[in-house]
C-alpha atoms as a PDB file:
ATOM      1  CA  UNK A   1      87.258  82.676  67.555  1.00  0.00           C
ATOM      2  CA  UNK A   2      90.736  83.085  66.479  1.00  0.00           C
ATOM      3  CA  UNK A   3      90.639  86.498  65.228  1.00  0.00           C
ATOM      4  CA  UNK A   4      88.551  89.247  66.299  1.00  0.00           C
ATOM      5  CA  UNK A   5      87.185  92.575  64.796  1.00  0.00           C
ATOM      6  CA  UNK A   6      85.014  95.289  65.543  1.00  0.00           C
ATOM      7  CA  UNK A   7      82.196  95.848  63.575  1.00  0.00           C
ATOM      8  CA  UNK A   8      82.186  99.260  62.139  1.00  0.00           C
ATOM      9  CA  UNK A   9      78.573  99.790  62.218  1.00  0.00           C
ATOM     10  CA  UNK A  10      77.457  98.754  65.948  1.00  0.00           C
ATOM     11  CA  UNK A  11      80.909  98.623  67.441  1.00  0.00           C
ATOM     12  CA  UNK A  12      80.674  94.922  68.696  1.00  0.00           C
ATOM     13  CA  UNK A  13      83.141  92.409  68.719  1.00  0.00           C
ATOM     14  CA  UNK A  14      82.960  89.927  66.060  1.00  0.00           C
ATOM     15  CA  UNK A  15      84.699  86.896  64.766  1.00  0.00           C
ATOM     16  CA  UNK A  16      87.264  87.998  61.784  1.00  0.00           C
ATOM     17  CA  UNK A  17      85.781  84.857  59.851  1.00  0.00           C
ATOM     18  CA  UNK A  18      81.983  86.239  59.674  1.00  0.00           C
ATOM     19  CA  UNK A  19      81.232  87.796  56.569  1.00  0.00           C
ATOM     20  CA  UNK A  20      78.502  90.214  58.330  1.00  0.00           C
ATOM     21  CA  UNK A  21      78.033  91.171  61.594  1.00  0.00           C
ATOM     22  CA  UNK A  22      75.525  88.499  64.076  1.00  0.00           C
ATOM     23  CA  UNK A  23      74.458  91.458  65.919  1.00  0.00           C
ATOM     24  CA  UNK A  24      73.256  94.396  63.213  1.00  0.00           C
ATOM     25  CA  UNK A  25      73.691  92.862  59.649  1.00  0.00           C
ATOM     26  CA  UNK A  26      76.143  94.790  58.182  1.00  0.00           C
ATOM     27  CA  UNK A  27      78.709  93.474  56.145  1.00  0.00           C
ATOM     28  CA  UNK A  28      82.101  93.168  57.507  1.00  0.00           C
ATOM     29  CA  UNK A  29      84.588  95.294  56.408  1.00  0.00           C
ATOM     30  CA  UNK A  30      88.588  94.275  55.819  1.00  0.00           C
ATOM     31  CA  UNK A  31      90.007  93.897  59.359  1.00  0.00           C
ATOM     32  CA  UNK A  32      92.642  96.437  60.739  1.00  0.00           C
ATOM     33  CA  UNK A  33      94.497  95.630  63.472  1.00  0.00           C
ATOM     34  CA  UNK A  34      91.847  95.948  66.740  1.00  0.00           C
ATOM     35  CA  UNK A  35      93.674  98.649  68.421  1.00  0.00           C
ATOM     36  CA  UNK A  36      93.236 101.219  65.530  1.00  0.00           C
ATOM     37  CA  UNK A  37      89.597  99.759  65.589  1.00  0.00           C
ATOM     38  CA  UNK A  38      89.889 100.470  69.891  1.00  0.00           C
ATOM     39  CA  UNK A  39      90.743 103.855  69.000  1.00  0.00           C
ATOM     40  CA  UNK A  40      87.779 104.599  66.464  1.00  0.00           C
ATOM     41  CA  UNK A  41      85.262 103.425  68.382  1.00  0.00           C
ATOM     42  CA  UNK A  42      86.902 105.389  71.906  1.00  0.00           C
ATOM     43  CA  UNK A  43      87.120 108.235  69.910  1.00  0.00           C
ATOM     44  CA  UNK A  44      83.518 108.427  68.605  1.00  0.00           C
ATOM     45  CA  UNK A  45      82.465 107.790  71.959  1.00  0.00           C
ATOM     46  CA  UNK A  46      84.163 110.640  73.057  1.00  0.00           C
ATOM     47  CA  UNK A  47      82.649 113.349  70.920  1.00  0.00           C
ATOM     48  CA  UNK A  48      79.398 111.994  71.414  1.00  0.00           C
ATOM     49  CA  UNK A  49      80.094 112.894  75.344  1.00  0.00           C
ATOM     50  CA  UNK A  50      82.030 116.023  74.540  1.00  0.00           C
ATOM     51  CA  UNK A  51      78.867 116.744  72.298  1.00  0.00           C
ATOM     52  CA  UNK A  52      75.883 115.765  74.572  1.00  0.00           C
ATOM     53  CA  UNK A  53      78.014 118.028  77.569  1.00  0.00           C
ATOM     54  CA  UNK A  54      78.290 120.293  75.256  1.00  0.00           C
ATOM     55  CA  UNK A  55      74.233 120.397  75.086  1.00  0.00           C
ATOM     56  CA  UNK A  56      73.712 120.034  78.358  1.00  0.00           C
ATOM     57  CA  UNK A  57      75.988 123.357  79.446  1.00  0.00           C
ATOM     58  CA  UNK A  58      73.766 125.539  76.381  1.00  0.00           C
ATOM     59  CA  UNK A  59      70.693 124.213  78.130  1.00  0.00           C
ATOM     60  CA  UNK A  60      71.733 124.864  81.535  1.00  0.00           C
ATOM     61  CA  UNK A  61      72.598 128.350  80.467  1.00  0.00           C
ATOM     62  CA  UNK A  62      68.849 128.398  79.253  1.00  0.00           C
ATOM     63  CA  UNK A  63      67.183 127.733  82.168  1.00  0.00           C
ATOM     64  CA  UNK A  64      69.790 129.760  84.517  1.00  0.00           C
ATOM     65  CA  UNK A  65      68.493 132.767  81.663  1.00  0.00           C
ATOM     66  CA  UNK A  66      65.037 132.349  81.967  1.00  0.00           C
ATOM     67  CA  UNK A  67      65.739 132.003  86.486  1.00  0.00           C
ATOM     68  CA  UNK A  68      67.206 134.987  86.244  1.00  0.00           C
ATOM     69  CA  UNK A  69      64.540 137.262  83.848  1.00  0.00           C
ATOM     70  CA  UNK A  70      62.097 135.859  86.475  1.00  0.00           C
ATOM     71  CA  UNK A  71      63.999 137.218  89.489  1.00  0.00           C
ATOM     72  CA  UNK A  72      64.482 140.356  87.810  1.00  0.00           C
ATOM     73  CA  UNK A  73      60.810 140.958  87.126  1.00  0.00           C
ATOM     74  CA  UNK A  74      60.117 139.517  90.927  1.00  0.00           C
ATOM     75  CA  UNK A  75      62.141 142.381  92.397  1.00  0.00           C
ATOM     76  CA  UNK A  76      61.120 145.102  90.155  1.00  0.00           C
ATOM     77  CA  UNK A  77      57.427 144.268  91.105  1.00  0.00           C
ATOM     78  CA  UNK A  78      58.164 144.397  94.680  1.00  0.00           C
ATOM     79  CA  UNK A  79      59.953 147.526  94.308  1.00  0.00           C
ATOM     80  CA  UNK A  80      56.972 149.317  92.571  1.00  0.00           C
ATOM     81  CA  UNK A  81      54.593 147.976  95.208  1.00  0.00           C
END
């Protein structure tokens, strides 16, 4: 492989000669230099995490919610007892 590119579908390295991609089948796009493809793949893997911690906080939130409701009704039944 003299040349290399990233295929913009699955984000794999690929020869710059191939006319699709070996690993998913799509068809190769014109080749930019590799570190402007470096910095589109980096950067959708970064709001994928940014979006998936993002998730995670709203469902930690949830359950810290739903804790909390059942603590509340704990103590206000042991209060009444």
């Amino acid at each position: 492989m003299d040349k290399v590119s990233i295929c913009h579908s699955c984000g794999r390295t690929i020869d710059s000669a191939f006319p699709y991609c070996p690993w998913c089948g799509a068809a190769a796009e014109t080749v930019s230099p590799l570190t402007e493809q470096f910095d589109e793949v980096f950067n959708r893997l970064e709001s994928m995490q940014k979006e998936h911690a993002q998730t995670r906080i709203v469902r930690m939130e949830t359950a810290l919610g739903e804790i909390e409701r059942e603590l509340s009704l704990m103590l206000s039944g042991s209060h009444t007892a």
